[in-house]
N, C-alpha and C. Protein backbone atom coordinates (compact mmCIF):
# COMPACT_ATOMS: atom_id res chain seq x y z
N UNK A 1 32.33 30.65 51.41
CA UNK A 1 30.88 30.52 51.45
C UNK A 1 30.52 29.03 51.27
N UNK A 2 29.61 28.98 51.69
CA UNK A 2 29.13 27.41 51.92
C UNK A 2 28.54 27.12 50.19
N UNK A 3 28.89 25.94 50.17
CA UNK A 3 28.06 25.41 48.76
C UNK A 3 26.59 25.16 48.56
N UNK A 4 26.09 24.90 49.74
CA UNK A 4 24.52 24.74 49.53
C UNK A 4 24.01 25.79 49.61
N UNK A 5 24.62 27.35 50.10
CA UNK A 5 24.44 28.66 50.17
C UNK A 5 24.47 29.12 49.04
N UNK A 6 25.53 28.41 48.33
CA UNK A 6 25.53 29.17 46.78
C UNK A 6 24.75 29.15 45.97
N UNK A 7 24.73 27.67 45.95
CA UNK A 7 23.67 27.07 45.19
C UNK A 7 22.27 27.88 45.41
N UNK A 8 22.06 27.83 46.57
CA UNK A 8 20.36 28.21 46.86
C UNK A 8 20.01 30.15 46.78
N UNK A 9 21.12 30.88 46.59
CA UNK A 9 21.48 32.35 46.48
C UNK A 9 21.90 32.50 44.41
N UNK A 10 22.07 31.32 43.71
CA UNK A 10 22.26 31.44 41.93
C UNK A 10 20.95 32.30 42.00
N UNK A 11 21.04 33.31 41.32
CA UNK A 11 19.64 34.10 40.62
C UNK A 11 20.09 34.47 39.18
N UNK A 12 19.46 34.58 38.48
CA UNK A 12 19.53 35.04 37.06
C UNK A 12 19.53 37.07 37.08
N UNK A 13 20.15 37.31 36.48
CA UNK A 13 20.24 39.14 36.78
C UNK A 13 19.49 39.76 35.43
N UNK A 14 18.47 40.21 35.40
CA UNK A 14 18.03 40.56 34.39
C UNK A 14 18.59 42.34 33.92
N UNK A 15 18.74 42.34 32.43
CA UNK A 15 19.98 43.04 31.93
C UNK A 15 18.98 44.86 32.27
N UNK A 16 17.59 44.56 32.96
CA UNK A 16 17.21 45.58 33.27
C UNK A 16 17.80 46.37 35.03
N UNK A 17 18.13 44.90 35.43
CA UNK A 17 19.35 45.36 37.18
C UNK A 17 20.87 45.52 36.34
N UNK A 18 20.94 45.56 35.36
CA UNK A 18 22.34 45.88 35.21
C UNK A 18 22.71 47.75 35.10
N UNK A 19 23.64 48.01 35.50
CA UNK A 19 24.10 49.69 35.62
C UNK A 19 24.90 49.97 34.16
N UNK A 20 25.04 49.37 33.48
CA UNK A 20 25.72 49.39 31.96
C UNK A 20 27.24 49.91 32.14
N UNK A 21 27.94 49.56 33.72
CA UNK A 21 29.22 49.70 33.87
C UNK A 21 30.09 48.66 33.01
N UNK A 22 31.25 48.49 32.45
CA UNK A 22 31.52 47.13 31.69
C UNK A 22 32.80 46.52 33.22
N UNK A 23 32.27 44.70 32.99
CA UNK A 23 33.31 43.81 33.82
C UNK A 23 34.43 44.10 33.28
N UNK A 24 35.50 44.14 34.06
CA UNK A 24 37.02 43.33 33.71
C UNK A 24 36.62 42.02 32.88
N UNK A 25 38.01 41.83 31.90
CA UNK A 25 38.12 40.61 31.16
C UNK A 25 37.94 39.80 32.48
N UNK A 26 39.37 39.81 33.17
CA UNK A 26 39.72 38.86 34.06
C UNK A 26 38.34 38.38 34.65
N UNK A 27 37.32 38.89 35.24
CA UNK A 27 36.33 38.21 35.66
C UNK A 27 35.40 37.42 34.56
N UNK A 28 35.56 37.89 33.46
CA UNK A 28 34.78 37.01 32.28
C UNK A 28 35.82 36.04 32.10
N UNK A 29 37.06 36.12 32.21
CA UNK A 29 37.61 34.80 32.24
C UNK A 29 37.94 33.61 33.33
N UNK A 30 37.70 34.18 34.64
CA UNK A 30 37.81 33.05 35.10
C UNK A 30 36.10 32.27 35.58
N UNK A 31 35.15 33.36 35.41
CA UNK A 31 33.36 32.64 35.03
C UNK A 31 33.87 31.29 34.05
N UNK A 32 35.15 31.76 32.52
CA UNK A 32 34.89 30.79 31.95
C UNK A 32 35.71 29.59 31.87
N UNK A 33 36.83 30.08 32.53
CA UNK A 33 37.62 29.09 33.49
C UNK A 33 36.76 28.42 34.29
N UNK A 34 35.59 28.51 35.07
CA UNK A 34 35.03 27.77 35.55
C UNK A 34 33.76 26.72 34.92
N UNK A 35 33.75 27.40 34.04
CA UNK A 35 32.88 26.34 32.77
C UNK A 35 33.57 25.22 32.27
N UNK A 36 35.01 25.26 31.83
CA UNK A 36 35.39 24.43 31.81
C UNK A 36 35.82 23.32 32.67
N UNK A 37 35.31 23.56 33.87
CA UNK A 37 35.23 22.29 35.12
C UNK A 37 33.96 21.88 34.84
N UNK A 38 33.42 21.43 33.98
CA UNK A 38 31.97 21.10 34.01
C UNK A 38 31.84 19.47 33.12
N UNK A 39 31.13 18.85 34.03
CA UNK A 39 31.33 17.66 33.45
C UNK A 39 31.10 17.40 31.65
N UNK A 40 32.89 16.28 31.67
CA UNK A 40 32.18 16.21 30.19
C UNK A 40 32.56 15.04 29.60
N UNK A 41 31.37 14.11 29.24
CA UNK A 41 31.65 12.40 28.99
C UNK A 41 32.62 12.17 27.60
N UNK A 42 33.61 11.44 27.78
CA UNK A 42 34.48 11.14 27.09
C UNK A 42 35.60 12.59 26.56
N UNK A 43 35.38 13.40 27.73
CA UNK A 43 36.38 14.66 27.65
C UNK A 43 36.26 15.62 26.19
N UNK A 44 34.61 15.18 25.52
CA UNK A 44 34.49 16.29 24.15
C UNK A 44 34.53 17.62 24.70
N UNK A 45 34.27 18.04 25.50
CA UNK A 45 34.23 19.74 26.14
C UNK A 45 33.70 20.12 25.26
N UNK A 46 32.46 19.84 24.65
CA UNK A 46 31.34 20.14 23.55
C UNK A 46 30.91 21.36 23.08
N UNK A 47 31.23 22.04 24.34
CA UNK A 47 30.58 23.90 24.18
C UNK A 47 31.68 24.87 23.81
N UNK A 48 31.44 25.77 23.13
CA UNK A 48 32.37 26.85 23.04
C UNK A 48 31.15 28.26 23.35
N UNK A 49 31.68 29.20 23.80
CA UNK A 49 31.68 30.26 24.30
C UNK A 49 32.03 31.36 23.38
N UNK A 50 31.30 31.84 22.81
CA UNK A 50 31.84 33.14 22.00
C UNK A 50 31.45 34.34 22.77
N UNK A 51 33.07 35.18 23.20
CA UNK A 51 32.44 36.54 23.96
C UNK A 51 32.45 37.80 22.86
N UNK A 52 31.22 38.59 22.84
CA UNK A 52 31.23 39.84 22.38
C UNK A 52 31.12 40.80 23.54
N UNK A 53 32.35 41.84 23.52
CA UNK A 53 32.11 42.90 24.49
C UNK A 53 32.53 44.03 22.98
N UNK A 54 32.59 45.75 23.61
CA UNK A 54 33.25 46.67 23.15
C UNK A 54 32.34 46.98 21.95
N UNK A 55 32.82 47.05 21.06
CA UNK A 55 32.54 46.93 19.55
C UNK A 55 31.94 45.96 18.83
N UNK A 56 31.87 44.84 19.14
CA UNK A 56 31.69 43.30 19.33
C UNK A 56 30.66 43.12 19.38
N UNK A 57 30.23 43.51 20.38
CA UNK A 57 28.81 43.45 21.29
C UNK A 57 28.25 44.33 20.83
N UNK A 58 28.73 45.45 20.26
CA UNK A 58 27.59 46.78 19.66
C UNK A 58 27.20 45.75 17.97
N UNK A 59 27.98 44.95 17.31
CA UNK A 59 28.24 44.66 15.83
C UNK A 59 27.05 43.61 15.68
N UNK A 60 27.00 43.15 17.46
CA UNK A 60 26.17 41.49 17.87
C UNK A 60 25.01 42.68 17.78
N UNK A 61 24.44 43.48 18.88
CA UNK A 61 23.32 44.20 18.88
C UNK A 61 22.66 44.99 17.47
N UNK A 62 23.40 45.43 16.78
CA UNK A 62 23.04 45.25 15.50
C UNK A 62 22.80 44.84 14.56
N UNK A 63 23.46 43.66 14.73
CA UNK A 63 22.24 42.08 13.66
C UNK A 63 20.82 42.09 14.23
N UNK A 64 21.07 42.12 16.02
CA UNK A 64 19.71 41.27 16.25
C UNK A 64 18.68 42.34 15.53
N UNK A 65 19.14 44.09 16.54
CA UNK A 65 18.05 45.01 15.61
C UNK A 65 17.64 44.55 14.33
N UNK A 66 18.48 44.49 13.22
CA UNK A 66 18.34 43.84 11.90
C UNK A 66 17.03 42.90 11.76
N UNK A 67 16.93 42.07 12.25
CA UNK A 67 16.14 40.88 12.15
C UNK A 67 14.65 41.17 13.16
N UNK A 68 15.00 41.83 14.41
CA UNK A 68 13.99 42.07 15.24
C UNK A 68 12.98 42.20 14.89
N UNK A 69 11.61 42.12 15.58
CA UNK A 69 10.61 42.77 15.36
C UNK A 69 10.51 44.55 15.71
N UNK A 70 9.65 45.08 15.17
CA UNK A 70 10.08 46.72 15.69
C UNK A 70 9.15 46.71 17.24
N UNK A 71 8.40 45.99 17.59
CA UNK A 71 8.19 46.07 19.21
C UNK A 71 9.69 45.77 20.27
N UNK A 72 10.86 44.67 19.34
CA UNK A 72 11.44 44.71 20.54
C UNK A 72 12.80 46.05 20.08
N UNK A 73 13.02 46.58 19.06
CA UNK A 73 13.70 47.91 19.12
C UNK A 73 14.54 48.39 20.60
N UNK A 74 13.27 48.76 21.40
CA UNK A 74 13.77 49.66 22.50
C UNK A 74 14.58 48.80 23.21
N UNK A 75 14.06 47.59 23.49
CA UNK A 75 14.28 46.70 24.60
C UNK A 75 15.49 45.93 24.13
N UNK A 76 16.04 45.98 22.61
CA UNK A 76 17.47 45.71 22.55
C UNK A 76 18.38 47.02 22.87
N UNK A 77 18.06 48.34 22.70
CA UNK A 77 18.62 49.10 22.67
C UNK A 77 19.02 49.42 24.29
N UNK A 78 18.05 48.98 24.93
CA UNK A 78 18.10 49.03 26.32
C UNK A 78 19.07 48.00 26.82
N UNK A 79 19.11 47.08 26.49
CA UNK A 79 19.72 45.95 27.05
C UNK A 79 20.86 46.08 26.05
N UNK A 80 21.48 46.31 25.04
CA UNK A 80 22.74 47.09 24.58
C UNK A 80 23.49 48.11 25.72
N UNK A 81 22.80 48.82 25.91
CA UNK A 81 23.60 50.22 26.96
C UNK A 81 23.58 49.25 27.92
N UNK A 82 23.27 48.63 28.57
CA UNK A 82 23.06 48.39 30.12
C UNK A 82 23.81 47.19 30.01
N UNK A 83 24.33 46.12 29.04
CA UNK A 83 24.98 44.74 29.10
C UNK A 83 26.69 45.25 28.84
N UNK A 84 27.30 44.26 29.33
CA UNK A 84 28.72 44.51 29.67
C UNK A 84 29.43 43.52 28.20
N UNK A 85 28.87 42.41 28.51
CA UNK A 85 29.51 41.08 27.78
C UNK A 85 28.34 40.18 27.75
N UNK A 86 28.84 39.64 26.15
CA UNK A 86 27.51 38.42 25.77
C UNK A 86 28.39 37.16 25.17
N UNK A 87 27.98 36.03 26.28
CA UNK A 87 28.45 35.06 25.15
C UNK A 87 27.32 34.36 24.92
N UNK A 88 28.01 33.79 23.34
CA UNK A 88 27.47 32.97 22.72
C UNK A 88 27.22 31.57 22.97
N UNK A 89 26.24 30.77 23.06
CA UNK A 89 26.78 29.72 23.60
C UNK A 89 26.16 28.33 22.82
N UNK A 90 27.27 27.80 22.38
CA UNK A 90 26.65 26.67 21.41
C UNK A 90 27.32 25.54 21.83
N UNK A 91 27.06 24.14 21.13
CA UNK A 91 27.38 23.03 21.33
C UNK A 91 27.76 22.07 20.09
N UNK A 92 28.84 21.54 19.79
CA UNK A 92 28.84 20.62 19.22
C UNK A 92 28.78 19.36 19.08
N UNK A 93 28.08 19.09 18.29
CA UNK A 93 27.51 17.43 17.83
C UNK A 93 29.20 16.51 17.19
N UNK A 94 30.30 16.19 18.27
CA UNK A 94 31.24 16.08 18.09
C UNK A 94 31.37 13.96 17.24
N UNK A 95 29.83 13.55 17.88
CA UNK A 95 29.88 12.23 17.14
C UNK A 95 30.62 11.01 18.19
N UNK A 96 30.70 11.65 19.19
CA UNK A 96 31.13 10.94 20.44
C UNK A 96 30.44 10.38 21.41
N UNK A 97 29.24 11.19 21.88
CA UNK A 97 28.14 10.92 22.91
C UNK A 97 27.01 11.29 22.24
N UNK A 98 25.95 10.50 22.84
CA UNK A 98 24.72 11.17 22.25
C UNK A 98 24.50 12.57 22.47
N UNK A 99 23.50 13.76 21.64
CA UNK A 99 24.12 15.30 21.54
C UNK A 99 23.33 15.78 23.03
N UNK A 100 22.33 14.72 23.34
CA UNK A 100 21.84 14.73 24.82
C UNK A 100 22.43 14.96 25.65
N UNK A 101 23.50 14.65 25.77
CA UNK A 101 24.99 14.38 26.50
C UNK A 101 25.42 15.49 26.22
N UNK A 102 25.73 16.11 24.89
CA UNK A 102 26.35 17.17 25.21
C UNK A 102 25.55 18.18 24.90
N UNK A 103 24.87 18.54 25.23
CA UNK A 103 23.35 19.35 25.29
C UNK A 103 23.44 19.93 27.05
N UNK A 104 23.99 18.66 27.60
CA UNK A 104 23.65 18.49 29.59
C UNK A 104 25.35 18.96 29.68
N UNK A 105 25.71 18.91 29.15
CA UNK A 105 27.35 19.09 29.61
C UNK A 105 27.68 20.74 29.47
N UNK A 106 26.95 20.92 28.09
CA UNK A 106 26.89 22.56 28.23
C UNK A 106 26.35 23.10 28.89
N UNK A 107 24.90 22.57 29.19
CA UNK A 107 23.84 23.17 30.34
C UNK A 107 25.17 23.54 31.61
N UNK A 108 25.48 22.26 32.05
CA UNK A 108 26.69 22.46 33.34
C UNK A 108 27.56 23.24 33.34
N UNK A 109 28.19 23.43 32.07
CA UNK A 109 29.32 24.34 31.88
C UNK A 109 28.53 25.63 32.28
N UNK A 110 26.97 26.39 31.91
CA UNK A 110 26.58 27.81 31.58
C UNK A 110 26.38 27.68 33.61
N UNK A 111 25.86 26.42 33.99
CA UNK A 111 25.58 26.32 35.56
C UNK A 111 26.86 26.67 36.59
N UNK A 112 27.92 26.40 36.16
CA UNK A 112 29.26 26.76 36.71
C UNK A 112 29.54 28.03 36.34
N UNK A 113 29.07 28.70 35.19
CA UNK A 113 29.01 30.23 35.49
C UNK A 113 28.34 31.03 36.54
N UNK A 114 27.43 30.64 36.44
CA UNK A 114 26.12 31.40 37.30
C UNK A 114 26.42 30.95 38.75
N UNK A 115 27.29 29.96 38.47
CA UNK A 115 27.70 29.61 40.49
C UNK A 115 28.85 30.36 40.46
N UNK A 116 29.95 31.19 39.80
CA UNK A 116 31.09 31.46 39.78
C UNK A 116 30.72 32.91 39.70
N UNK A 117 29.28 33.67 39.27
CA UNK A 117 29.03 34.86 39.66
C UNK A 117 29.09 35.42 40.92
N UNK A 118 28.84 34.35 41.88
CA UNK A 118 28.45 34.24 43.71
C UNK A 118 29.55 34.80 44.16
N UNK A 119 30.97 34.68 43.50
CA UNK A 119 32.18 35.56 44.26
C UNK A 119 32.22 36.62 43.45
N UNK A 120 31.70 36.97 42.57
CA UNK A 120 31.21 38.77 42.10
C UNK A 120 30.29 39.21 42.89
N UNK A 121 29.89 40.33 44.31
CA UNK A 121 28.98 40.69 44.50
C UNK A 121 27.94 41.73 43.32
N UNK A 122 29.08 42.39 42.34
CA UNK A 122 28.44 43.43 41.72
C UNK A 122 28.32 42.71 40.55
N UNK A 123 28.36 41.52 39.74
CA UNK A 123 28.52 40.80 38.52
C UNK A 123 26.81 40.07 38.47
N UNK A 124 26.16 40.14 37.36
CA UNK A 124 24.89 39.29 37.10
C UNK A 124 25.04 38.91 35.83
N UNK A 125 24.15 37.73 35.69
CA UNK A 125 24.07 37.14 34.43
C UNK A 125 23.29 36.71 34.30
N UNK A 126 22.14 36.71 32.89
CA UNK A 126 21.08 35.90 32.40
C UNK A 126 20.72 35.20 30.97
N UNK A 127 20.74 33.71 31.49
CA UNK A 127 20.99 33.00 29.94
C UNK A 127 19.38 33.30 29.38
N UNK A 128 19.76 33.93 28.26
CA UNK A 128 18.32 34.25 27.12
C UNK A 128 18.53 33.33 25.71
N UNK A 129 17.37 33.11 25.34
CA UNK A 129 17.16 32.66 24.16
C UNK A 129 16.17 33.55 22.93
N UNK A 130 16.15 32.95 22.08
CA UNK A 130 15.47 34.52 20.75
C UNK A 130 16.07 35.26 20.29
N UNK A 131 15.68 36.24 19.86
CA UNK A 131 16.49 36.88 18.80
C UNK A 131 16.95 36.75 17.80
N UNK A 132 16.34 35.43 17.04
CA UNK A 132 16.32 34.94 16.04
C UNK A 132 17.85 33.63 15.99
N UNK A 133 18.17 32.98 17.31
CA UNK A 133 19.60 32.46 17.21
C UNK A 133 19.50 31.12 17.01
N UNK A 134 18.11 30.57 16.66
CA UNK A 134 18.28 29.47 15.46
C UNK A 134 18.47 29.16 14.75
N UNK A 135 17.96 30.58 14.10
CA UNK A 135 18.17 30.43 12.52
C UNK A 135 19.42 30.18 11.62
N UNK A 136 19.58 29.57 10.83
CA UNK A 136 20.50 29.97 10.40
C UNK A 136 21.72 31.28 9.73
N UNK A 137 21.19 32.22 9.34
CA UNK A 137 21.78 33.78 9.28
C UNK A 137 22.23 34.00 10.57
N UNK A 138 21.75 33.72 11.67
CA UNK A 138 22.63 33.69 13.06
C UNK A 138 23.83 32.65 13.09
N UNK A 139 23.47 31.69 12.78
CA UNK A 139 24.74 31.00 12.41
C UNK A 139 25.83 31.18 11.32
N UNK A 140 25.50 31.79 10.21
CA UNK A 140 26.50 32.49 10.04
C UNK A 140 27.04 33.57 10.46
N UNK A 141 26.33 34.23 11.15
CA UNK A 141 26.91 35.82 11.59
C UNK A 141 28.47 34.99 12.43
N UNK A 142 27.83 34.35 13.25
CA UNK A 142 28.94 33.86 14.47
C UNK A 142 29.61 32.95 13.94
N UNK A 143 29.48 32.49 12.29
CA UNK A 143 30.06 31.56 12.11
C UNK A 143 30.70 30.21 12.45
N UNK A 144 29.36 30.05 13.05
CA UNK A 144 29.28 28.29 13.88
C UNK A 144 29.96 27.16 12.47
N UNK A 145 30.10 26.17 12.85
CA UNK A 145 30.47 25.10 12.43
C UNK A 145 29.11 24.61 11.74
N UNK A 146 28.73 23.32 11.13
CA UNK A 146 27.98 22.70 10.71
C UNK A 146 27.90 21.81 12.02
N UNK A 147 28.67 21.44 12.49
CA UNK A 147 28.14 20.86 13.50
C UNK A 147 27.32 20.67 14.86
N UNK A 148 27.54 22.52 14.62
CA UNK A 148 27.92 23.02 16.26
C UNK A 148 26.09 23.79 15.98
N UNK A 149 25.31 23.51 17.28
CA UNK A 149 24.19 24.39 17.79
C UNK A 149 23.83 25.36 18.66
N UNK A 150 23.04 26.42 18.33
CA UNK A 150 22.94 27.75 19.42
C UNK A 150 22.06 26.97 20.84
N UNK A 151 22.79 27.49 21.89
CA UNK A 151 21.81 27.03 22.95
C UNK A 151 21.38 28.51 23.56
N UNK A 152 21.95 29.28 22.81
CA UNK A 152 21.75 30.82 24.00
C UNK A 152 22.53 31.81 24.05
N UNK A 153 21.95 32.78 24.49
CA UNK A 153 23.27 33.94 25.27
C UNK A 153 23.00 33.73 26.61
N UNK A 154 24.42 34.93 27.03
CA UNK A 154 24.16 34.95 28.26
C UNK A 154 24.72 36.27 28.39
N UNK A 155 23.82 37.03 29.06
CA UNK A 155 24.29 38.62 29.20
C UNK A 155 24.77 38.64 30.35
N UNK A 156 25.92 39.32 30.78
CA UNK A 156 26.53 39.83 31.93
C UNK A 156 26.42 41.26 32.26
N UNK A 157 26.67 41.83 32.84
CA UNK A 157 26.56 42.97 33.67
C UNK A 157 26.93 43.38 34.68
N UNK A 158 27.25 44.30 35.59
CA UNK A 158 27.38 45.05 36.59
C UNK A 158 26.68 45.91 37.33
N UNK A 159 25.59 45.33 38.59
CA UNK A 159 24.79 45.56 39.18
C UNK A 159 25.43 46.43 40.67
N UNK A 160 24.32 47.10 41.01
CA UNK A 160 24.15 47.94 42.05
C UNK A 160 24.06 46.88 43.45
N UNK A 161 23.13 46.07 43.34
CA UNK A 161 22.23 45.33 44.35
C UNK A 161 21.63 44.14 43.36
N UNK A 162 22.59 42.85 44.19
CA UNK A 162 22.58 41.56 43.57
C UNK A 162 21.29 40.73 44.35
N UNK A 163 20.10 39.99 43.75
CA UNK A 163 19.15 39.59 44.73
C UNK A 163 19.91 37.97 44.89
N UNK A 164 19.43 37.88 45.80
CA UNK A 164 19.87 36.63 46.51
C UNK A 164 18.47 35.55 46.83
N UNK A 165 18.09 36.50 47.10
CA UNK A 165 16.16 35.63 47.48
C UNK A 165 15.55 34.54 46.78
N UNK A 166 14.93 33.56 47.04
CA UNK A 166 13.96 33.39 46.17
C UNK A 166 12.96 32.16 47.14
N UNK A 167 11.60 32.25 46.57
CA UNK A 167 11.17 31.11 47.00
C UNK A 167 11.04 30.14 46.45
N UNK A 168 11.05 28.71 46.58
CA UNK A 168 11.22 27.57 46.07
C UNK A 168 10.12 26.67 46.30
N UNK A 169 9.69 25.63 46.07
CA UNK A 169 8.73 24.60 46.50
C UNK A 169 9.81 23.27 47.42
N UNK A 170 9.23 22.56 47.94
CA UNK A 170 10.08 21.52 48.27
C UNK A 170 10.56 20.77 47.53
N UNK A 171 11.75 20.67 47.60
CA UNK A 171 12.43 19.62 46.49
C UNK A 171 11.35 17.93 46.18
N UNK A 172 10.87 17.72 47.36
CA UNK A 172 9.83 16.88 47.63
C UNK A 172 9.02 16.22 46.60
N UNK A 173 8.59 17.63 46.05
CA UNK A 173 7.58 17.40 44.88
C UNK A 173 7.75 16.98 43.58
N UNK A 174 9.27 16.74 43.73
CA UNK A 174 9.90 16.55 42.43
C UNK A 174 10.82 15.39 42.25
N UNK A 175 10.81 14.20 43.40
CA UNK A 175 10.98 13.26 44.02
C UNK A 175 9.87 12.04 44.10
N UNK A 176 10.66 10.79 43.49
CA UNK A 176 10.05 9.69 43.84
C UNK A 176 11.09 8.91 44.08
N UNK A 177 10.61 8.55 45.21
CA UNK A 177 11.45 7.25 46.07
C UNK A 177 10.72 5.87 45.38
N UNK A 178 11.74 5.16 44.82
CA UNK A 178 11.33 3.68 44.51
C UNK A 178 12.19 2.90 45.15
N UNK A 179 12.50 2.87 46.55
CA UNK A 179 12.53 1.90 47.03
C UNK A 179 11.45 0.47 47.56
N UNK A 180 9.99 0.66 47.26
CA UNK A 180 9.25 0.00 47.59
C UNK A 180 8.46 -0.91 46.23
């Protein structure tokens, strides 16, 4: 498949298109085999990836209930049955680059997932934030580092019918030429 095809076909899969079938490891590992091709200044590879599937992922869905508000109840319980695999996804402040730097390096790493879904037709994924994964009590649950910060999950799944669509504005608008 062409690369500018890929690129322009990335959609985010919301864990309500997921069929609550669970992925193979092997495809959660080479999504994260492909994260680790993601640029990274002075080779810190800043991000780590924590996967909860199985039991894991039921132990993860039961903190958040814990902490939730009772409006979102259903809508974890929903997105529990229907999600395959969640990683965690944080960054560490390794003292090497500014954390800007590795803030953008993880961004790339979670972007090389979501391009590495494109050879899953039945595989989706959507990076979420909330659920209380600032806080600190989230950081201990997952037992982050002192160094290290939450940037997100990312739910995976196994879809029926992957959308590909979308409309865009012209890149145009988001462009300034200073050559003059």
């Amino acid at each position: 498949m062409d690369i500018n095809q890929i690129i322009k076909e990335r959609r985010s899969t919301f864990p309500k298109e997921f069929n609550g079938e669970v992925i193979d490891d092997s495809v959660i590992e080479q999504l994260l085999e492909n994260a680790q091709w993601a640029p990274s200044h002075h080779s810190t590879y800043a991000w780590t990836f924590r996967v909860f599937s199985g039991e894991s992922k039921d132990r993860l869905f039961d903190f958040w209930h814990s902490v939730a508000f009772p409006t979102k109840y259903e809508k974890l319980e929903f997105n529990q049955a229907k999600t395959s695999h969640v990683l965690i996804i944080t960054v560490h402040d390794k003292g090497k680059n500014p954390l800007e730097e590795e803030i953008a390096s993880t961004a790339c790493a979670v972007q090389n997932i979501y391009l590495g879904l494109s050879q899953f037709p039945n595989v989706g994924g959507y990076w979420g934030t909330g659920n209380g994964i600032y806080e600190p009590h989230f950081h201990e649950f997952i037992k982050a580092d002192e160094d290290e910060y939450c940037m997100g999950y990312f739910l995976l799944g196994k879809v029926d019918n992957k959308r590909t669509e979308s409309q865009r504005p012209s890149y145009k608008k988001n462009v300034i030429w200073m050559d003059e």
